[in-house]
C-alpha atoms as a PDB file:
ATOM      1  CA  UNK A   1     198.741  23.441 104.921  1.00  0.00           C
ATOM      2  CA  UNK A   2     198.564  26.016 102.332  1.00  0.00           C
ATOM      3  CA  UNK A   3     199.212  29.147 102.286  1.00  0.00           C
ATOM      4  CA  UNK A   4     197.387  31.959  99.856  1.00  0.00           C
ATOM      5  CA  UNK A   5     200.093  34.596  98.479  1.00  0.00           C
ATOM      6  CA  UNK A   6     198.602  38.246  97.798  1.00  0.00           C
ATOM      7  CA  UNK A   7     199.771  39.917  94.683  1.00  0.00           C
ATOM      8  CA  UNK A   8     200.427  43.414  95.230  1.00  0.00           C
ATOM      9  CA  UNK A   9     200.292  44.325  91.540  1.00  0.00           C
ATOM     10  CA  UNK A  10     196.957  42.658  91.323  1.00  0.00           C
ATOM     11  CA  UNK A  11     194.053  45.121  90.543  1.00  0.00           C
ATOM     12  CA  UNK A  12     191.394  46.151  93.186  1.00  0.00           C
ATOM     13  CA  UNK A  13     187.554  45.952  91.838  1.00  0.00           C
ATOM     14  CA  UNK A  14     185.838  49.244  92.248  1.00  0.00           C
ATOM     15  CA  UNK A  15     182.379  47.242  91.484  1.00  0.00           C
ATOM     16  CA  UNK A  16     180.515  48.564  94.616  1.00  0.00           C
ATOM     17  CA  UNK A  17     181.199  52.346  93.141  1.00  0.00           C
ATOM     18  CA  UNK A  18     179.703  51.281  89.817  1.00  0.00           C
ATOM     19  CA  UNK A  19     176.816  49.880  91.261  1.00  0.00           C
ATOM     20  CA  UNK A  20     176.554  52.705  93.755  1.00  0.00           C
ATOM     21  CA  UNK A  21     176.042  55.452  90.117  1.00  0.00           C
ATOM     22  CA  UNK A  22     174.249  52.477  88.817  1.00  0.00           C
ATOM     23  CA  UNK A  23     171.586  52.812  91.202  1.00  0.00           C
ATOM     24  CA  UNK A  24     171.339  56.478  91.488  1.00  0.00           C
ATOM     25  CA  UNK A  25     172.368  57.746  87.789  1.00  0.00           C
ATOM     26  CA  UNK A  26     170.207  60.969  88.064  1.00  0.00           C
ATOM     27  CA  UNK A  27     172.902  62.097  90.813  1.00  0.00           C
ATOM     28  CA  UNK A  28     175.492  61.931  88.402  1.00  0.00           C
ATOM     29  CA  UNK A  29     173.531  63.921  85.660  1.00  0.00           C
ATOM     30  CA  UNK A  30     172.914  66.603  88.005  1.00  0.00           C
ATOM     31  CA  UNK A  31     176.064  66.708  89.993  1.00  0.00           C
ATOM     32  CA  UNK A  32     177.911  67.374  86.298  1.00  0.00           C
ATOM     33  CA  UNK A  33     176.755  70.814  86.042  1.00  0.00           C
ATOM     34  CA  UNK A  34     177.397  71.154  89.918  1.00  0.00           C
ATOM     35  CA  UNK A  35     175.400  71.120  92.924  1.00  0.00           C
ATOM     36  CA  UNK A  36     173.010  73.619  92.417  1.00  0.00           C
ATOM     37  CA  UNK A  37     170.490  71.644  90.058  1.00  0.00           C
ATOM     38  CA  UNK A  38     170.301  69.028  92.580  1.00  0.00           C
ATOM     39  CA  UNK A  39     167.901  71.824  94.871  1.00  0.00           C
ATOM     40  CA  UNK A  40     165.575  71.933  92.032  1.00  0.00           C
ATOM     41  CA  UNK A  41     165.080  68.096  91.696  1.00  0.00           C
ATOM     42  CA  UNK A  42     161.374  67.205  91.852  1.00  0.00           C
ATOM     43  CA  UNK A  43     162.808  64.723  95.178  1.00  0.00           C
ATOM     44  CA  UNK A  44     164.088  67.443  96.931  1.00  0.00           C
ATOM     45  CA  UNK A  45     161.674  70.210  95.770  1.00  0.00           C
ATOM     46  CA  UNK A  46     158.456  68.429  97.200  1.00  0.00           C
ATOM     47  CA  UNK A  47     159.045  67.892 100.685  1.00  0.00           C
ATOM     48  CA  UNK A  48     160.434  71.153 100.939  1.00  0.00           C
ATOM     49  CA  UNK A  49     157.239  72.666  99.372  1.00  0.00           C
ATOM     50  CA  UNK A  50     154.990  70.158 101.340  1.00  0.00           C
ATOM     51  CA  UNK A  51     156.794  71.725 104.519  1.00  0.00           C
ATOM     52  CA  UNK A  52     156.444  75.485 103.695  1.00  0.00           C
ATOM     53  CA  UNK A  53     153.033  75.625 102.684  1.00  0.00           C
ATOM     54  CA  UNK A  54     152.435  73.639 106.203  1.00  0.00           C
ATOM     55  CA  UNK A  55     154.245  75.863 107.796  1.00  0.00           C
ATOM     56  CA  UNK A  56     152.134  78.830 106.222  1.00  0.00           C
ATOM     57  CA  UNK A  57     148.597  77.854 106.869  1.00  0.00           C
ATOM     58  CA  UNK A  58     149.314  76.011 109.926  1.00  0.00           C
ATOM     59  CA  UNK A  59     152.014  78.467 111.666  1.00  0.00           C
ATOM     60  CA  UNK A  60     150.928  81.860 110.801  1.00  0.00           C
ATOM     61  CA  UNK A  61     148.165  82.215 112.770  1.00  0.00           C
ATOM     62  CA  UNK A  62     146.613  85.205 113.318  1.00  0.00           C
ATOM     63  CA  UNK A  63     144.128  87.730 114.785  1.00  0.00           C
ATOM     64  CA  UNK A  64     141.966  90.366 113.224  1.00  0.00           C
ATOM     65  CA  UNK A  65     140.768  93.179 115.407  1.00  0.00           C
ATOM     66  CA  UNK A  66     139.512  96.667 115.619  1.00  0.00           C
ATOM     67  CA  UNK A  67     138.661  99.323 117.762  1.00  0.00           C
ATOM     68  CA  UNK A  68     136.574 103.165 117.551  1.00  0.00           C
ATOM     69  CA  UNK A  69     136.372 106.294 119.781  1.00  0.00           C
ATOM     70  CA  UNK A  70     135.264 109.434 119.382  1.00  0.00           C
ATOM     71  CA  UNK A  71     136.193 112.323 121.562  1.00  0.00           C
ATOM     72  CA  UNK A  72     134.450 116.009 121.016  1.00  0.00           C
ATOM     73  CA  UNK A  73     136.851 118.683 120.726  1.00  0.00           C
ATOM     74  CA  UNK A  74     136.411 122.193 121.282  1.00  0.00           C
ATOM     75  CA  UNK A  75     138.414 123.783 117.957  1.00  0.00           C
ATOM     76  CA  UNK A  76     137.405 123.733 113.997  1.00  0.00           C
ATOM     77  CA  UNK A  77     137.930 120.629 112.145  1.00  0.00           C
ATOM     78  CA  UNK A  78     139.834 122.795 110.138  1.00  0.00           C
ATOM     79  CA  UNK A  79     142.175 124.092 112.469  1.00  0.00           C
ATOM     80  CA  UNK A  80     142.715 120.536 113.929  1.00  0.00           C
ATOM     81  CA  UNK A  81     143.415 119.075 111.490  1.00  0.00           C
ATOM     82  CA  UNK A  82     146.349 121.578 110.119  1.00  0.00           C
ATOM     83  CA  UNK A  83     148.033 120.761 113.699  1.00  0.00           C
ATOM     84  CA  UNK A  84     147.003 117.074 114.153  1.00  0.00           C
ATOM     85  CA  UNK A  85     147.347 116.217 111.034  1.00  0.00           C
ATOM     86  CA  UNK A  86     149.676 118.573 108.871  1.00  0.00           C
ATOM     87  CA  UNK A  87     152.098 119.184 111.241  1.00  0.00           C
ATOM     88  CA  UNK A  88     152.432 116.481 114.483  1.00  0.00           C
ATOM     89  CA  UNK A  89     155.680 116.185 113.665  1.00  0.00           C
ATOM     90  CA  UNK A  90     156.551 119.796 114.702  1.00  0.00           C
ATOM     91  CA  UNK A  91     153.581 120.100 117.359  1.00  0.00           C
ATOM     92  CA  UNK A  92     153.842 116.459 119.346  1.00  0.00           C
ATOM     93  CA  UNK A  93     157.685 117.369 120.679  1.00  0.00           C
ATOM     94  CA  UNK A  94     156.924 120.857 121.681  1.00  0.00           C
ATOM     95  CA  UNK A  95     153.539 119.899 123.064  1.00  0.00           C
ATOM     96  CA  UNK A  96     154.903 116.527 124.996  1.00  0.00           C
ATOM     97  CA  UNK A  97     158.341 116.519 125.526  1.00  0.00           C
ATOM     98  CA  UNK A  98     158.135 113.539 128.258  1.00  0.00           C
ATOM     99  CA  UNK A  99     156.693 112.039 125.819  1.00  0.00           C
ATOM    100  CA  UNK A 100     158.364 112.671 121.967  1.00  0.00           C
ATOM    101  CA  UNK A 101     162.184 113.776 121.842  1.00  0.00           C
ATOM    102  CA  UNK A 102     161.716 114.415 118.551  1.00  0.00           C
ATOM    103  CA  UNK A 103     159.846 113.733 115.413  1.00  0.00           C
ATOM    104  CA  UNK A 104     160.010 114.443 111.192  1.00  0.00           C
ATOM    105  CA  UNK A 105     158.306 114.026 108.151  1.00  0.00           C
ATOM    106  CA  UNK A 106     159.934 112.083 105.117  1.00  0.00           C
ATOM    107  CA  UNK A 107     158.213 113.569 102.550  1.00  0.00           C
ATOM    108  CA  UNK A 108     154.914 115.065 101.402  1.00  0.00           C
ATOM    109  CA  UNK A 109     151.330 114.226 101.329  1.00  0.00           C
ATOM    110  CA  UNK A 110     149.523 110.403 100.438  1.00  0.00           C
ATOM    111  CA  UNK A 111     153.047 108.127 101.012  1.00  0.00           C
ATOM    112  CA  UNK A 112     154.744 110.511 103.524  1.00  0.00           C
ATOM    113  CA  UNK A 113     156.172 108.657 105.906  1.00  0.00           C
ATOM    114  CA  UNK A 114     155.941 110.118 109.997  1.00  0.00           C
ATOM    115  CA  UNK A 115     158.754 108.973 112.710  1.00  0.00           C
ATOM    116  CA  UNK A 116     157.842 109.591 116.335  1.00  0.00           C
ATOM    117  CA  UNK A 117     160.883 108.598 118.734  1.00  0.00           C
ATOM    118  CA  UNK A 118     160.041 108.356 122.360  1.00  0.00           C
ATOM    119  CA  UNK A 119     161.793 110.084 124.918  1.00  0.00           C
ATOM    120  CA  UNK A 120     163.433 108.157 127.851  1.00  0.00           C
ATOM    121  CA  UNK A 121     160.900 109.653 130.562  1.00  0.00           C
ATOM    122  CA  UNK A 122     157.773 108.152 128.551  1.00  0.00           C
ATOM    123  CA  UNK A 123     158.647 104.357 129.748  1.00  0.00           C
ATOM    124  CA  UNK A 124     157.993 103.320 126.396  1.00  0.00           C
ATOM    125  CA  UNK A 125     158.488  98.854 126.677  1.00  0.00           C
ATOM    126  CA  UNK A 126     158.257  98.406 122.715  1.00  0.00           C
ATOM    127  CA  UNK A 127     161.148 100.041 121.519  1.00  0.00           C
ATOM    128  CA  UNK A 128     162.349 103.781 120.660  1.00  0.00           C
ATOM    129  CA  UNK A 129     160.321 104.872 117.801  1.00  0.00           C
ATOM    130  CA  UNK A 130     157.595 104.560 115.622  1.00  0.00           C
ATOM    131  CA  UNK A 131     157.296 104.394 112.055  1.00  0.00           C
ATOM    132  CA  UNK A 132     153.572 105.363 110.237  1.00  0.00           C
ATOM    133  CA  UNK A 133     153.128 106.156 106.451  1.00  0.00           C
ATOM    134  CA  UNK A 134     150.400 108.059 105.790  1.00  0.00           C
ATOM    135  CA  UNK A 135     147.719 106.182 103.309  1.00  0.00           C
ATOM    136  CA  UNK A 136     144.273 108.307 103.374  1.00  0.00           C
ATOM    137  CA  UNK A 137     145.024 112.537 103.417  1.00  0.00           C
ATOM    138  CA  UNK A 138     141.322 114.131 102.205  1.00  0.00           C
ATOM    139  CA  UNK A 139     141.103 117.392 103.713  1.00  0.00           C
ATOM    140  CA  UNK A 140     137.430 117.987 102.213  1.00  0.00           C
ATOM    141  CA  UNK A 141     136.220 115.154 104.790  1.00  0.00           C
ATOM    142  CA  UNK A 142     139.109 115.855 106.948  1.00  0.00           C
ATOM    143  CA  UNK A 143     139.732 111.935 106.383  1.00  0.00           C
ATOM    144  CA  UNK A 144     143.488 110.917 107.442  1.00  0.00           C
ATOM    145  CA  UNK A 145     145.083 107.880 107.717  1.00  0.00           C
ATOM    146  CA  UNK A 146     148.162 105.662 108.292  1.00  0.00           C
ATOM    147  CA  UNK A 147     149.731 102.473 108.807  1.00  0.00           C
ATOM    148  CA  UNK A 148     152.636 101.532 110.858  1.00  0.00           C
ATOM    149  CA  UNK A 149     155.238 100.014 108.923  1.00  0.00           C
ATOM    150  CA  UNK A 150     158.000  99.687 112.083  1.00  0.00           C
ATOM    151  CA  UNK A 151     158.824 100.155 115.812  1.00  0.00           C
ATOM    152  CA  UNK A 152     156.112 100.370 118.656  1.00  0.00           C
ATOM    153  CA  UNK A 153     154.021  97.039 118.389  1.00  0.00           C
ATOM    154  CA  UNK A 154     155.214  95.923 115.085  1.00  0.00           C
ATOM    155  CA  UNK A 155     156.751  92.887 114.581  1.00  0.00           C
ATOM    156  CA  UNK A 156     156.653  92.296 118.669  1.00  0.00           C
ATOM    157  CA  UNK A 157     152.682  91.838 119.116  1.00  0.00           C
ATOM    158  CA  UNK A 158     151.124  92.805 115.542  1.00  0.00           C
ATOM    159  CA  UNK A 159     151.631  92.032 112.078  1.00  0.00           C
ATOM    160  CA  UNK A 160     149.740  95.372 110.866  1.00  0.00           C
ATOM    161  CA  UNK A 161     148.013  98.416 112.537  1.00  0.00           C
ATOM    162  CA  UNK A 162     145.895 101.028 110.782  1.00  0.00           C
ATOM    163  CA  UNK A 163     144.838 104.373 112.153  1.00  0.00           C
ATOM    164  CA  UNK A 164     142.134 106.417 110.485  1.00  0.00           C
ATOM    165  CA  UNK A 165     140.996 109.653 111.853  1.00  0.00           C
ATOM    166  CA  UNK A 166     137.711 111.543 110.703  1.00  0.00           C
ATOM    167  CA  UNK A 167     137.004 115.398 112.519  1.00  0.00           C
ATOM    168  CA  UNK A 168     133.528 115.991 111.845  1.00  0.00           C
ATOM    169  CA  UNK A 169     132.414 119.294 112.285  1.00  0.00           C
ATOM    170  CA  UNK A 170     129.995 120.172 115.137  1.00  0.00           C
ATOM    171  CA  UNK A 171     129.920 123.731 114.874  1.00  0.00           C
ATOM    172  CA  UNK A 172     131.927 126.695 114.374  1.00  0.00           C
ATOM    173  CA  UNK A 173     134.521 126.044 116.858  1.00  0.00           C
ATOM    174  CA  UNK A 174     133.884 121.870 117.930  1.00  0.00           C
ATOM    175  CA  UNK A 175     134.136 118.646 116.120  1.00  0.00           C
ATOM    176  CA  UNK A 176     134.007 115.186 116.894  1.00  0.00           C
ATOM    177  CA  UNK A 177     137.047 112.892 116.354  1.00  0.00           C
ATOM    178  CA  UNK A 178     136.180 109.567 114.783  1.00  0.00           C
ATOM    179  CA  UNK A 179     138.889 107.084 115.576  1.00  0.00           C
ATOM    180  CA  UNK A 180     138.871 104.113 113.860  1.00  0.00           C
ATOM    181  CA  UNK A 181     141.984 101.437 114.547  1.00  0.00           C
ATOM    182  CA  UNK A 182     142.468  97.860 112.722  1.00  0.00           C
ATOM    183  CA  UNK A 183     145.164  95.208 113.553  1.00  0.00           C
ATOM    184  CA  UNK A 184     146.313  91.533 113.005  1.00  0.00           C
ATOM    185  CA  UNK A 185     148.559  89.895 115.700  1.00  0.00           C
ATOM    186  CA  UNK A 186     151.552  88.087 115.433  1.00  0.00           C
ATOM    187  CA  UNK A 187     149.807  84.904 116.911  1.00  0.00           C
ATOM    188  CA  UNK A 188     146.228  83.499 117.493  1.00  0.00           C
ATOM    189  CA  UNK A 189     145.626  85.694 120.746  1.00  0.00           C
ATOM    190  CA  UNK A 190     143.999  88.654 120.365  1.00  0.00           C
ATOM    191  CA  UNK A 191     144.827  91.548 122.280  1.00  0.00           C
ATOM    192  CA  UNK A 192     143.618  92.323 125.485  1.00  0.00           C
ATOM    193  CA  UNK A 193     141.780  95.300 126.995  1.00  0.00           C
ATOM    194  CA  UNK A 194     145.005  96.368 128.603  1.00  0.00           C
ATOM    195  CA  UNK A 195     147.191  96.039 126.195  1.00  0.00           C
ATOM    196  CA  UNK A 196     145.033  98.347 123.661  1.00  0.00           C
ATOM    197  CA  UNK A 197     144.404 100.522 126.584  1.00  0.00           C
ATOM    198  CA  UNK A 198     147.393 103.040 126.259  1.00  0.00           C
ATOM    199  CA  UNK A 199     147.171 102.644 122.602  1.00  0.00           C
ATOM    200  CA  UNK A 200     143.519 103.895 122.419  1.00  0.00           C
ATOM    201  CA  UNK A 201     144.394 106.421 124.899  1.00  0.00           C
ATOM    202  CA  UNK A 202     147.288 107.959 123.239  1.00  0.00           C
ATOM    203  CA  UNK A 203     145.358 108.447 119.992  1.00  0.00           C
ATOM    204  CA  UNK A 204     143.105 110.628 122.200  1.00  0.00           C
ATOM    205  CA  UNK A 205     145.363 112.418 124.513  1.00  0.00           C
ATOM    206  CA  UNK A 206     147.827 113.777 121.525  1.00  0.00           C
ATOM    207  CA  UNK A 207     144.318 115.022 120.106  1.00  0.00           C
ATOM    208  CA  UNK A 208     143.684 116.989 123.439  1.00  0.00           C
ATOM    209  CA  UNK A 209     147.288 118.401 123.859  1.00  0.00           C
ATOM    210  CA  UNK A 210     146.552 119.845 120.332  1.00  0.00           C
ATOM    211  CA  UNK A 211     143.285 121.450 121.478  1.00  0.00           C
ATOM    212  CA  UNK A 212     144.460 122.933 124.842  1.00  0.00           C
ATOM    213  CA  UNK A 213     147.587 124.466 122.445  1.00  0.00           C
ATOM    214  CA  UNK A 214     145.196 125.237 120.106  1.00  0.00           C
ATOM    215  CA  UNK A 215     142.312 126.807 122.409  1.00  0.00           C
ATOM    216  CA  UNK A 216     145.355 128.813 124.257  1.00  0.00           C
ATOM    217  CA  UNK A 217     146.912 130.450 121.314  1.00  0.00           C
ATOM    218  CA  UNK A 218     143.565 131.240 119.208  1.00  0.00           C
ATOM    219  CA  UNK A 219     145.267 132.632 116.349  1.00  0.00           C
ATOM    220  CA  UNK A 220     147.722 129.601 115.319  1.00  0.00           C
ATOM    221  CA  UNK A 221     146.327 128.033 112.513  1.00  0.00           C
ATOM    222  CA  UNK A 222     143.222 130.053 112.727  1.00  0.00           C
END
């Protein structure tokens, strides 16, 4: 019976390794500079691209919406609109504490930005704050508007919101508010009547505070 003797000196084959770069040479030619070019291969970048354009028509589904009211007012146009409109920041606080803490302005006119945070007592369930930057400011028309860039709904239940507010004129002492809102959700589900509920109502009942301040102390912005 024989017997086979190994030679320890004898040298190993590395021929799987060759025919492992043999097969896949354009790894080697990429992994020379480092990983890094290897992401922008045409076999990786494909699928990935495949996956996020899926991702964007398919996944971010949305919903556009809007809402009006109007509400008639018994003060100028004029002198609502230097309270409502000039200065909330200062009058929301003072007029509804339970409701604002406190408020400023970043800013001046067309691309000021407006923070409202909430106080405790208001029971506010989307966060602390809100965050609007004022788009449309045309006092000849009396034309304002904004569009919340963070807190309050955004990023929780809408993608966007838009306010615009128009006082038209009624007479010497009345105008109509024209409240206009737009929206897109987050998802395919628009929202629903109670959900906008305390939204639409808010716009109108910071309006009203303004008039009762306004109507008690005639000569404030008169």
């Amino acid at each position: 019976m024989s017997h086979m003797k190994i030679n320890p000196d004898a040298e190993v084959s590395t021929c799987h390794v060759d025919a492992q770069i043999d097969a896949a040479p354009y790894l080697q030619d990429l992994y020379k500079d480092g990983p890094f070019p290897l992401l922008l291969h045409p076999l990786v970048v494909r699928p990935l691209l495949v996956t996020y354009f899926l991702v964007c028509i398919l996944g971010n589904k949305m919903v556009s919406g809007s809402c009006t009211d109007e509400v008639t007012l018994n003060v100028s146009a004029a002198r609502l609109w230097k309270g409502a409109v000039c200065e909330p920041h200062i009058l929301y606080p003072k007029l509804l504490p339970d409701f604002f803490s406190k408020a400023e302005r970043i800013g001046k006119g067309v691309g000021a930005v407006n923070v409202f945070y909430f106080a405790p007592a208001s029971n506010m369930p989307l966060g602390s704050f809100n965050k609007n930057k004022i788009v449309v400011l045309d006092e000849a028309t009396y034309t304002f508007k904004n569009t919340a860039t963070e807190g309050g709904l955004i990023g929780v239940l809408l993608k966007s919101l838009d306010y615009e507010s128009v006082f038209v004129p009624s007479g010497a002492d009345s105008c109509i508010a024209k409240i206009k809102m737009e929206y897109e959700t987050l998802g395919d589900k628009d929202l629903s009547e109670e959900e906008l509920k305390p939204i639409r109502d808010g716009s109108i009942g910071v309006l009203k505070a303004v008039e009762g301040y306004l109507l008690a102390n005639p000569d404030v912005y008169a």
